[in-house]
Structure formats: structure tokens, C-alpha cells
Protein backbone atom coordinates (compact mmCIF):
# COMPACT_ATOMS: atom_id res chain seq x y z
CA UNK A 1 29.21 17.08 -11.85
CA UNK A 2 28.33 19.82 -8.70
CA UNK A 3 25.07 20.26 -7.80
CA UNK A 4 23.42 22.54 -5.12
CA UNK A 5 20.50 20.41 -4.45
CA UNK A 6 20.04 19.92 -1.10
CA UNK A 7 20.64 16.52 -0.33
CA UNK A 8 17.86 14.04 1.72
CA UNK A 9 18.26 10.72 3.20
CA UNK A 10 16.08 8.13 2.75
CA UNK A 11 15.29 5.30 5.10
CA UNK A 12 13.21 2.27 4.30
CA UNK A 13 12.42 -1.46 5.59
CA UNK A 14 12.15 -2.98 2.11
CA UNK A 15 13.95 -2.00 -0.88
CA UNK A 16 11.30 -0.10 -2.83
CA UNK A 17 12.73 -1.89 -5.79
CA UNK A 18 10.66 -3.88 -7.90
CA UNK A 19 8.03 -0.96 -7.91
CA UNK A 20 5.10 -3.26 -7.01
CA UNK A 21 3.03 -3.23 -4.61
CA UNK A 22 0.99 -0.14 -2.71
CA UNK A 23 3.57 0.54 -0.35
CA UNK A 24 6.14 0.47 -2.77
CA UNK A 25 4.33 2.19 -5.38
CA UNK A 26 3.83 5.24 -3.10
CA UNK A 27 7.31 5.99 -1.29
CA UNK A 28 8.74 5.83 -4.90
CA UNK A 29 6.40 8.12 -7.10
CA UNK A 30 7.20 10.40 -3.23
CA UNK A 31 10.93 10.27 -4.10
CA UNK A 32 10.32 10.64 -7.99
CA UNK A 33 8.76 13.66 -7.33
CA UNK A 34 11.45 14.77 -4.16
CA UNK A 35 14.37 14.23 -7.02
CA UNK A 36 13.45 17.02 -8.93
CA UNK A 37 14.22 19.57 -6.43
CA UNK A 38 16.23 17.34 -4.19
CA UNK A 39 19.30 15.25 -4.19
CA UNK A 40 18.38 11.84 -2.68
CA UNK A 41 20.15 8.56 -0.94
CA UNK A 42 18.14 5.78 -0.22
CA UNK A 43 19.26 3.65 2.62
CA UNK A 44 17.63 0.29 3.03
CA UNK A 45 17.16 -2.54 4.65
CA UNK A 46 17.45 -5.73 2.56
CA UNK A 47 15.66 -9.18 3.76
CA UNK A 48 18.09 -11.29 0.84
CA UNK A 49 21.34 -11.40 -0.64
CA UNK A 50 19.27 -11.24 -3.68
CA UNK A 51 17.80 -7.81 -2.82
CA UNK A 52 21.37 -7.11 -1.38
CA UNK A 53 22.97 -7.28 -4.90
CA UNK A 54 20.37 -7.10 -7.11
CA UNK A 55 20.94 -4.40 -10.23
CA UNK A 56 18.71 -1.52 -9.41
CA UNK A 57 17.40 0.58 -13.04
CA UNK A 58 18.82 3.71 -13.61
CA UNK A 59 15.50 5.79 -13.07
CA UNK A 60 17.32 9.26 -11.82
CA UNK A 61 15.49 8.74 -8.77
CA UNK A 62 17.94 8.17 -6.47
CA UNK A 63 21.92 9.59 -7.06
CA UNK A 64 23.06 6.97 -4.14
CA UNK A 65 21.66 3.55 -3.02
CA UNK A 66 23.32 1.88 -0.08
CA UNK A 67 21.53 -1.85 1.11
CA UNK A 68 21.90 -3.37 4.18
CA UNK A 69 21.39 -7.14 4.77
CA UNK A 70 19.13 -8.04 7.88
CA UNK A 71 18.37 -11.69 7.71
CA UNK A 72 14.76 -12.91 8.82
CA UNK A 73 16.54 -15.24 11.44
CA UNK A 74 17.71 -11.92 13.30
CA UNK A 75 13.99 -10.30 12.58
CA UNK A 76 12.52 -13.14 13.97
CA UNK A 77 14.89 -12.82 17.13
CA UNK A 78 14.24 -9.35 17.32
CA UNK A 79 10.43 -9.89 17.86
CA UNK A 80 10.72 -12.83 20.37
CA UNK A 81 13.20 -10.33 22.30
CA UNK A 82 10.35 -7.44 22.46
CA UNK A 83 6.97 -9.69 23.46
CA UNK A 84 8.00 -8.80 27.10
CA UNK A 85 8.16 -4.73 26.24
CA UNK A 86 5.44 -2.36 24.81
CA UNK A 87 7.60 -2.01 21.69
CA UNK A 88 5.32 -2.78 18.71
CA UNK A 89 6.80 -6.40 16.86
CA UNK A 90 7.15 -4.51 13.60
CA UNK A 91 9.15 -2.08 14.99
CA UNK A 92 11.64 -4.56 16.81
CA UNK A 93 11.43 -6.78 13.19
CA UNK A 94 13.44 -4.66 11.78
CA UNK A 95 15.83 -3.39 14.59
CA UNK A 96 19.88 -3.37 13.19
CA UNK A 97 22.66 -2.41 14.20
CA UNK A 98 24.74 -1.94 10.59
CA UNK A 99 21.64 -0.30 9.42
CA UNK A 100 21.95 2.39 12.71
CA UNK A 101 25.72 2.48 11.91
CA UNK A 102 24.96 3.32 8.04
CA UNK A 103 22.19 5.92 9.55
CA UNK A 104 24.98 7.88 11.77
CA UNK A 105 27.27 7.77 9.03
CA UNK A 106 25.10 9.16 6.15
CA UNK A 107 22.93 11.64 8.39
CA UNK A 108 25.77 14.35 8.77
CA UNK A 109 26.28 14.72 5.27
CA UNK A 110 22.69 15.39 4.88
CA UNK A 111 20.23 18.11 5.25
CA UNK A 112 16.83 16.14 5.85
CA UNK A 113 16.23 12.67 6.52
CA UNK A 114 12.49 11.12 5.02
CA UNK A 115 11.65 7.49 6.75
CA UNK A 116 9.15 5.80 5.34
CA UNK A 117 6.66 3.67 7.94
CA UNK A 118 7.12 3.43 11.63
CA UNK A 119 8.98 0.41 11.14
CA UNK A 120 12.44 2.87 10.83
CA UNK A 121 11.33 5.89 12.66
CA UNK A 122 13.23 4.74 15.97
CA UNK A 123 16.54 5.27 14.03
CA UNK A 124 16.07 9.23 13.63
CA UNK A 125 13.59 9.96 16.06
CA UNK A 126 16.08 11.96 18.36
CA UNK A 127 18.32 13.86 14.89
CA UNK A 128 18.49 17.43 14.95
CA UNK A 129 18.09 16.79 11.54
CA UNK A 130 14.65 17.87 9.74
CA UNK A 131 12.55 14.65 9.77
CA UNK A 132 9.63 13.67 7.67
CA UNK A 133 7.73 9.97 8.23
CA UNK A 134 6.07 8.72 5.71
CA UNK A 135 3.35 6.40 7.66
CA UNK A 136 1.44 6.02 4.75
CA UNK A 137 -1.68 3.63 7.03
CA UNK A 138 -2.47 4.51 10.54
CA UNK A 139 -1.41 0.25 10.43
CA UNK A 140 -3.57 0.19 14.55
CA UNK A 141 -6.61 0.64 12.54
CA UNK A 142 -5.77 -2.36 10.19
CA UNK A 143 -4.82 -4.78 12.62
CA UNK A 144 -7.88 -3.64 14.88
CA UNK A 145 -10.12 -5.01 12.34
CA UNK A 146 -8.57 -8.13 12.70
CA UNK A 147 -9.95 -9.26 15.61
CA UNK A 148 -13.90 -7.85 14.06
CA UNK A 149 -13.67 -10.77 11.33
CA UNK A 150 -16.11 -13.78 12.50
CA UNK A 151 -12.96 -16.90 11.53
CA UNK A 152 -10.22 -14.15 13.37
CA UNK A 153 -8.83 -16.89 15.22
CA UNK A 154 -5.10 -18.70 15.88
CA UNK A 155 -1.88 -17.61 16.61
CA UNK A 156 -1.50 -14.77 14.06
CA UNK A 157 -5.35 -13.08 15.26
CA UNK A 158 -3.89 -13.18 18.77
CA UNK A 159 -0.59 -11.48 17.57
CA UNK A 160 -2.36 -8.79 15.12
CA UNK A 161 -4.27 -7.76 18.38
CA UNK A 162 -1.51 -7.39 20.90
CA UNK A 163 -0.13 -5.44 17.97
CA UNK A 164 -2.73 -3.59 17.02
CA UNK A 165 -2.78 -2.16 20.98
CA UNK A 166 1.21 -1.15 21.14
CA UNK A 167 1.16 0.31 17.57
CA UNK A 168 -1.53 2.70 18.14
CA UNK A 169 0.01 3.95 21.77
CA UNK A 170 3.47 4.43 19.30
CA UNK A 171 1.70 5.69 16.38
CA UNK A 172 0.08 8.67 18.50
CA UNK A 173 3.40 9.27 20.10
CA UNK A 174 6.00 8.83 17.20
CA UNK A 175 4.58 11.97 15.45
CA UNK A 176 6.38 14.34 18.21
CA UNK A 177 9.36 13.17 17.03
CA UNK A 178 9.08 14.49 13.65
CA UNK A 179 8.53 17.95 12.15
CA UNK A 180 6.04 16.37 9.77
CA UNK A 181 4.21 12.88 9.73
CA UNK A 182 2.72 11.99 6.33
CA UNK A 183 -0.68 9.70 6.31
CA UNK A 184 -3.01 8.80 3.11
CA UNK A 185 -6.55 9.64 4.45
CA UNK A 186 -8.51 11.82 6.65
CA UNK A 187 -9.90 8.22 8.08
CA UNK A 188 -6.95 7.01 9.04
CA UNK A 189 -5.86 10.88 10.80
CA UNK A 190 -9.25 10.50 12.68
CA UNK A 191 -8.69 7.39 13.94
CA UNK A 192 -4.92 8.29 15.62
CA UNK A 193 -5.93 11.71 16.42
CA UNK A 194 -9.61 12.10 17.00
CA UNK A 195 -10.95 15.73 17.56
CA UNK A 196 -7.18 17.18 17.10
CA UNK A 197 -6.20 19.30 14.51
CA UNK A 198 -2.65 17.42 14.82
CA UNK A 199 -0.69 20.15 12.96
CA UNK A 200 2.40 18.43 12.49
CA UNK A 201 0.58 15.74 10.57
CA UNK A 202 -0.57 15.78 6.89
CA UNK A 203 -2.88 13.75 4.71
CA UNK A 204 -1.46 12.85 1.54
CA UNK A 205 -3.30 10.65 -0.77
CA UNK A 206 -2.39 7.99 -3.42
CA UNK A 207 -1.99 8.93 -6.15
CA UNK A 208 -2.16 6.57 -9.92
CA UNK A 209 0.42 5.88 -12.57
CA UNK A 210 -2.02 7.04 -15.41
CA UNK A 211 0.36 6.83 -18.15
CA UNK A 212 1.17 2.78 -17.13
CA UNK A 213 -1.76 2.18 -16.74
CA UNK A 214 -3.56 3.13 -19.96
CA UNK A 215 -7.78 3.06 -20.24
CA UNK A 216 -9.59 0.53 -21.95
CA UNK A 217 -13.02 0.33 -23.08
CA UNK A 218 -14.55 -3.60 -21.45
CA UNK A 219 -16.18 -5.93 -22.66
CA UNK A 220 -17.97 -7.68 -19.82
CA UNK A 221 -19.08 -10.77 -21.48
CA UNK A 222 -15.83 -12.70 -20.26
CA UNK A 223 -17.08 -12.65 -16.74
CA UNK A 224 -13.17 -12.04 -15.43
CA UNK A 225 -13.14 -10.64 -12.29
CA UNK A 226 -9.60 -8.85 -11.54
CA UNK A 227 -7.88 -8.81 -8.52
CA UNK A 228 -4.62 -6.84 -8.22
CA UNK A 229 -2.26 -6.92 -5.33
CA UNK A 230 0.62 -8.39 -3.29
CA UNK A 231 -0.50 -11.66 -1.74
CA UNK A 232 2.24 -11.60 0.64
CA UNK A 233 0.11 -8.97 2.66
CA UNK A 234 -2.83 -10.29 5.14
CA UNK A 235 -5.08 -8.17 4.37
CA UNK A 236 -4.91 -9.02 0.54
CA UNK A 237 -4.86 -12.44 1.51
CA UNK A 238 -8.16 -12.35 3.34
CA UNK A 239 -9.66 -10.15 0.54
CA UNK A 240 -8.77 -13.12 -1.44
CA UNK A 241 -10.12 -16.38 0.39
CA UNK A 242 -13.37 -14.68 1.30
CA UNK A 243 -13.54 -13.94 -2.09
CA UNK A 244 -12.69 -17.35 -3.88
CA UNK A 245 -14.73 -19.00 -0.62
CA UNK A 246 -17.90 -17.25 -0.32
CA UNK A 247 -18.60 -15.02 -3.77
CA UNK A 248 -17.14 -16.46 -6.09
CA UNK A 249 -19.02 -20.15 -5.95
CA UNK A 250 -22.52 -18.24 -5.76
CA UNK A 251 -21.23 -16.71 -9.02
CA UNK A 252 -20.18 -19.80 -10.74
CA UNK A 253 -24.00 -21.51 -10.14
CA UNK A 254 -25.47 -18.79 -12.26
CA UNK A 255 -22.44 -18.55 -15.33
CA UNK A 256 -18.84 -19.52 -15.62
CA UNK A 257 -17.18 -16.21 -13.53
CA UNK A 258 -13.50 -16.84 -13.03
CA UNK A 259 -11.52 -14.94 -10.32
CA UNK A 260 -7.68 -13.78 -11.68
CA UNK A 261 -6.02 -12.69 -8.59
CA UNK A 262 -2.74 -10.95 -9.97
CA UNK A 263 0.71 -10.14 -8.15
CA UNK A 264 3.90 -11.77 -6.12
CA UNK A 265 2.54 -14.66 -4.42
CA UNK A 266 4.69 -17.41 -2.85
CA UNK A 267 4.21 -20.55 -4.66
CA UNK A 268 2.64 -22.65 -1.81
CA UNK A 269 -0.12 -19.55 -1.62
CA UNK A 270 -0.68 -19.79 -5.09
CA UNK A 271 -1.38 -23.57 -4.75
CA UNK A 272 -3.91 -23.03 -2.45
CA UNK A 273 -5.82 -20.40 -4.64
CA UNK A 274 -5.50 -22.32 -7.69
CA UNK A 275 -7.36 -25.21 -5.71
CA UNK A 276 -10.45 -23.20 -5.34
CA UNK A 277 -12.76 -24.07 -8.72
CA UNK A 278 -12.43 -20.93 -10.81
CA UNK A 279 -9.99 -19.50 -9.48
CA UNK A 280 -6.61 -18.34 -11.65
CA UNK A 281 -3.13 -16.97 -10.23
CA UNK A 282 -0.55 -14.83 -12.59
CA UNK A 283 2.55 -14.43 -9.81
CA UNK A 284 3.91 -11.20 -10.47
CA UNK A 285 3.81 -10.01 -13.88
CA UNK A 286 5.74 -7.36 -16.15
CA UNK A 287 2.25 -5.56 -16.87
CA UNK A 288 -0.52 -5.38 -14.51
CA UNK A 289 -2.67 -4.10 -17.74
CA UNK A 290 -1.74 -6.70 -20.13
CA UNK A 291 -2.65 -9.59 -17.17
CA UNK A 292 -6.13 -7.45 -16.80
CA UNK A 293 -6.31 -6.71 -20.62
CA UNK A 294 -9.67 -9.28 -20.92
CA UNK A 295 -10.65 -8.35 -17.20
CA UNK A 296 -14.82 -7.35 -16.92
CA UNK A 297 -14.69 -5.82 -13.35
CA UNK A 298 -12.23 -5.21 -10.98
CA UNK A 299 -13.02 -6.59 -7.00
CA UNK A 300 -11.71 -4.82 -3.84
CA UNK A 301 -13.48 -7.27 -0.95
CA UNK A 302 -11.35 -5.34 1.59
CA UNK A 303 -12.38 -6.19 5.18
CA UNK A 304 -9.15 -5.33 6.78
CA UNK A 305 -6.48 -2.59 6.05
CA UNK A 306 -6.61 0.91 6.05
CA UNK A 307 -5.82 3.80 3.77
CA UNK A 308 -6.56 4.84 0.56
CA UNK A 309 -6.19 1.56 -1.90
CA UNK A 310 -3.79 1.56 -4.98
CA UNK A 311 -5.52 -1.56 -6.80
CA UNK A 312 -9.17 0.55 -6.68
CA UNK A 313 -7.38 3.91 -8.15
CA UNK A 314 -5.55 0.96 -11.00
CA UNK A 315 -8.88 -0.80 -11.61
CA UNK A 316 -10.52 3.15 -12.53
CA UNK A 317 -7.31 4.04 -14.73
CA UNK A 318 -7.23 1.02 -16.69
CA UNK A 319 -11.21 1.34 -17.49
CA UNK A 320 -12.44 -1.67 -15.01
CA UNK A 321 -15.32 -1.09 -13.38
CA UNK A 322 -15.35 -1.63 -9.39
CA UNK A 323 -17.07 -3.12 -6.67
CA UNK A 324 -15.64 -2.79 -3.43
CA UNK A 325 -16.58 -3.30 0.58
CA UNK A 326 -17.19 -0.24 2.92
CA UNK A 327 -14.04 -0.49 4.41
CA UNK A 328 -12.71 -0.14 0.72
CA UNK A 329 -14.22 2.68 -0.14
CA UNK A 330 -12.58 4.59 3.03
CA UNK A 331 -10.67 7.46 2.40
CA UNK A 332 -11.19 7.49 -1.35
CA UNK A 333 -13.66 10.32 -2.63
CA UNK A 334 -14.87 8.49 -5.10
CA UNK A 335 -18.80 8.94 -5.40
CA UNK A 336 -20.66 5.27 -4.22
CA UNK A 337 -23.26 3.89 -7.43
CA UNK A 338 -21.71 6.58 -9.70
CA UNK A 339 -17.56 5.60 -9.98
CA UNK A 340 -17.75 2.73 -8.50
CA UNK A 341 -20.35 -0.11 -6.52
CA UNK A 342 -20.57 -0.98 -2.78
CA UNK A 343 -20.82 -4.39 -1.53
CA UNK A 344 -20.14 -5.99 1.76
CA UNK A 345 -21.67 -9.18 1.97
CA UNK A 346 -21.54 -12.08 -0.20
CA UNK A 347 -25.04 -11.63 -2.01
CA UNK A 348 -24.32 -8.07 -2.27
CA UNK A 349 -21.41 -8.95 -4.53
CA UNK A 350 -22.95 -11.32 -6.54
CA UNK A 351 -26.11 -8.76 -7.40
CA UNK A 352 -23.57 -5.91 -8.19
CA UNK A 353 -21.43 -7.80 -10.30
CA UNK A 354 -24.45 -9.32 -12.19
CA UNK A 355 -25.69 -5.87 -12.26
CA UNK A 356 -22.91 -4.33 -13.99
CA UNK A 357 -22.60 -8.11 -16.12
CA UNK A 358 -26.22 -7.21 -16.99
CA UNK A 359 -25.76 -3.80 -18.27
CA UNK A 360 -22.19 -3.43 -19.87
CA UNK A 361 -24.07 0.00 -21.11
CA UNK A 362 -23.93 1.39 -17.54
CA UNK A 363 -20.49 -0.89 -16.92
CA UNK A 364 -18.78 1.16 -19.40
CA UNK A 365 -20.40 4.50 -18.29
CA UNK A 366 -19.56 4.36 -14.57
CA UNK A 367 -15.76 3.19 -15.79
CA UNK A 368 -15.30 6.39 -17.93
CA UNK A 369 -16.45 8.65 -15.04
CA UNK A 370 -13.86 6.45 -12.77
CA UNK A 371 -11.14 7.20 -15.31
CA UNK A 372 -12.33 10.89 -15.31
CA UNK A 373 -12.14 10.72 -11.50
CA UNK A 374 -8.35 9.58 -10.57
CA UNK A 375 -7.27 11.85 -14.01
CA UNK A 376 -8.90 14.62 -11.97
CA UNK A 377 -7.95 13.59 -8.11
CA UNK A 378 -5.51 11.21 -8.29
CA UNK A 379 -2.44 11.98 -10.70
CA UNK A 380 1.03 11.90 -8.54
CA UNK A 381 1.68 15.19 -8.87
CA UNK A 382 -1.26 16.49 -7.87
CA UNK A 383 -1.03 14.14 -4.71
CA UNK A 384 2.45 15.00 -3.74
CA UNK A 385 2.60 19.05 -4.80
CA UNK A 386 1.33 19.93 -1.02
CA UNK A 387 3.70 17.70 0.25
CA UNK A 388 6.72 19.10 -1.59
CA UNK A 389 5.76 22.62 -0.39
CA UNK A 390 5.60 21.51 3.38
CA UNK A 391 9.51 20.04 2.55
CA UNK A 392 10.20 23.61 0.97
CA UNK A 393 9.02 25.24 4.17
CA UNK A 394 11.06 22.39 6.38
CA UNK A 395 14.49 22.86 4.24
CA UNK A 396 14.51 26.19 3.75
């Protein structure tokens, strides 16, 4: 079957397949929404043979998939090769040459390319081709805050910050490259681009599954405290230990809190959280609302990242209250002590999850006006119909 759909290609550094996870959550509701006005191949980079021949589910999204292996022992290369240059280590991570090959191959046949991160923008950065990067996190500004945590220390602190320095020099520059760079706050524009109106750039929030992730009214008396993420991320790590380490024992003195941190975690990782007394781990799991279905309130103890956070707009869909850090609540409009609670020390998160423990009256109230909130700010379509128009505008 013919179709005159203009056709885009689609780079990424991970197969966006399973859909878990914030980063892939967002580039595939992006290219759910693309496919109804566009015809789309994906063309990514694979770090298994697993992820290399893995069935993919016929969602319509994408009319051609083509995977390219690129083991980690040739990433790992790649970044040793680039310490000596000012190329950020992500970037050179995922450097290939059958991926560049696949790239010049596809492109022609093409009428717009979409990359999604930096990590891949060096592969279409000098196409004629219209060219759209999806940066999602200004990813300078979470690796900055690295180095502002009191334990920052080791190998990987030192790395983050050498990082941190290169990506923000490339992040400012990559975007003349492109006729349109994507990112998913206003904080995260200020911070690359501060006092610039930066017209070629966008901001393009997250937006929320609301129809998989249906709204329940809690109970708080089981004193389950829901965390949902990737654990193969640092910053979702960190959220974690300081959690486990510093709030969560306060809690247990005065009741028996328990701390469910759900999502992909590698099984040594999850030993180490399940040693911590209250503390359980999931893995990844079919339903992030059936794992949460006896969750009271849902944590965010962010202290490093960027961006607009997926697990906060979740935790307000599925009816669980919130209490997040500062650095959390960036980005997200979201009104502080009426959708959701602030807390950025220890004791602060102990006397605002007692609070809300204390009065599931005022629990359930500020939930329903969180629910009301991402129905009203954060559905995908809503999220992505400026984007779509400023692809209209590119393609036409």
C-alpha cells in the first residue's frame, strides 16, 4: 500500500523499546504522535544481541525499524580514545561506523531526519536534510550538580565534572546545526542560553500516559512510599540511597514506613537496596500501577538531573500524593503545598510525609487537584501539538 506521507528518519542511542523509562517514554509518545501525519524509520543503536533481535510490538508507530549492534567493549574504547579531546564521553560512547553507514544510506530516501539526545547529533549535524534534536535535558546542568552533593567524590564525580564542562560548550553549539532543538523546560533553556531568546530552540514538556495510568483514590494507612524509575540512571540512583540512608530510618523510629523503589534495576543494585531495613525492590514490572496499587505517597528526592520528571507527572495520574526536592519541582508548573509538597532535607521529608500520613483528608484532596493538573497540562497531545506545527512549518 502507497502512501504520500512524508517520510522521517529517526535516530536514537537506545532502542526506545521496552517503553520504560523517562527518556524512553518521551521520544516514543514524540513519534506516536509524528506517525499520524508522518511516515517514520527508526534507526538505532543496539547495546545487545538481545536488543538486536528482539521482537518489537506492532504499535503503528514506526513502518521500518533497522538496529545496529555497538558492543559496550567498542563504547568503552570510544571514550578512552576522546579523554585527550573536548569531545563530550557520551558523545564518543556511542560513535559507529555501521550506524554512520546505515545513516548515509537511509537519509536520501528521506525528507527529515529527528535525533533524539546529543549523543547522535554528530551523525547529521552537517545534512542538508531538515533536522530536529530532541535533547530532551540540558544533561550540563545535571552533571553540574554532581559535583554540589556533600559525598560527590571518586572516579565517577571526577568524570561527571569533566563532562559536565565539554557537554555544556557542545550543547550551546550543537543547536546551530539544527533547524530546531527540542528541550523539556524553560529551566533547562535558561541554563544553556541565558538572556537569549534562542529562536531555533523550543521547550517542549512531558507529557503523561493518563489512560495507563488510571487514578486511584489512597489509602495512606499502609505507610508505602513509591518510588518509580530506572535505577540504571545516577541520578535515580542517588535519589534512592539518600532516600533509603537518611529519610527513610527517621521514618521507621516513629511507624513501620517501607520504601518500594520500582523499575529495571541490575540485580547486584537491587541487592544493595534490599539490604537497607525497609526497603523493597520490584525490577521492572508489566504495570507500574498495579506495583503502586497499595502505594500512600509517591517520593521524588531528586538532587541531581534536570528537566521536567516523568515519575512526579505518574505519581499525580495514578492519585499518589507527592513530595519532592526543589530541584524536583523544576520546570514543572505544578503549584508547591497545593499539588504537591516540597522537601529538601531529611527532616523536611519526614514532617511532610507524616503530614500528609496525618491527614489522608488533605492527602486525598491535594492528589485530586494533582490528577486535575497533568489532565489539564500534561496530556501528550497537548505537549507535542506545538511541536508538530514547528515540523509542519520545517517539511513543508
Amino acid at each position: 500500500m502507497t502512501t504520500d506521507k512524508k517520510k522521517l528518519l529517526v535516530l536514537t542511542p537506545r532502542l526506545p523499546y521496552p517503553v520504560i523509562g523517562g527518556d524512553k517514554l518521551r521520544i516514543y509518545h514524540l513519534c506516536k504522535a509524528l506517525s499520524r501525519q508522518y511516515s517514520l524509520t527508526l534507526l538505532s543503536l543496539c547495546e545487545s544481541q538481545e536488543e538486536v533481535d528482539c521482537e518489537l510490538p506492532d504499535d503503528g508507530v514506526f513502518d521500518r525499524v533497522e538496529r545496529v549492534f555497538l558492543s559496550k567493549a567498542r563504547s568503552y574504547l570510544n571514550t578512552l580514545l576522546a579523554l585527550p579531546t573536548r569531545t563530550p564521553l557520551q558523545v564518543a560512547y556511542y560513535r559507529s561506523r555501521p550506524f554512520a553507514a546505515a545513516v548515509n544510506r537511509l537519509l536520501p530516501s528521506h525528507d527529515g531526519v529527528l535525533v533524539h539526545l546529543v549523543r547522535c547529533a554528530e551523525y547529521v549535524r552537517r545534512s542538508d536534510k531538515p533536522r530536529v534534536l530532541e535533547m530532551t535535558d540540558a544533561i550540563s546542568l545535571n552533571y553540574s550538580r554532581v559535583k554540589q552533593l556533600k559525598n560527590a567524590r571518586g572516579l565517577k564525580s571526577r568524570v561527571l565534572s569533566l563532562e559536565a564542562k565539554r557537554l555544556h560548550d557542545y550543547e550551546r553549539k550543537i543547536v546551530d546545526d539544527f533547524d530546531l532543538s527540542v528541550l523539556v523546560s524553560q529551566t533547562d533553556k535558561d541554563y544553556l542560553f541565558p538572556g537569549s531568546s534562542a529562536g531555533n530552540v523550543m521547550v517542549c514538556s512531558n507529557g503523561v500516559d493518563l489512560a495507563g495510568l488510571p487514578y486511584s483514590q489512597r489509602s495512606v494507612a499502609s505507610r508505602v512510599l513509591i518510588f518509580i524509575g530506572d535505577m540504571r540512571t545516577v541520578q535515580n540512583e542517588d535519589m534512592c540511597h539518600f532516600f533509603a540512608q537518611e529519610v527513610l530510618p527517621l521514618l521507621r523510629k516513629r511507624a513501620d514506613y517501607r520504601f518500594r523503589i520500582v523499575g529495571s534495576i541490575s540485580p547486584a543494585l537491587a541487592e544493595r537496596f534490599k539490604a537497607y531495613d525497609g526497603v523493597e525492590v520490584t525490577g521492572r514490572v508489566a504495570s507500574v500501577a498495579q506495583a503502586s496499587a497499595d502505594g500512600a505517597i509517591g517520593v521524588c528526592p531528586m538532587r541531581i538531573g534536570a528537566g521536567v520528571q516523568n515519575k512526579i507527572l505518574e505519581y499525580m495520574a495514578l492519585g499518589l500524593p507527592v513530595v519532592t526536592t526543589s530541584c524536583g519541582h523544576e520546570g514543572l508548573h505544578a503549584q508547591a503545598d497545593r499539588d504537591l509538597l516540597i522537601a529538601d532535607t531529611p527532616q523536611e521529608f519526614v514532617d511532610r510525609i507524616v503530614q500528609l500520613i496525618s491527614n489522608e483528608t488533605a492527602a486525598t484532596e491535594m492528589a485530586a487537584r494533582a490528577r486535575k493538573f497533568v489532565e489539564r497540562e500534561h496530556g501528550w497531545s497537548r505537549m507535542v501539538d506545538p511541536l508538530l506545527k514547528r515540523f509542519d512549518a520545517l517539511l513543508a
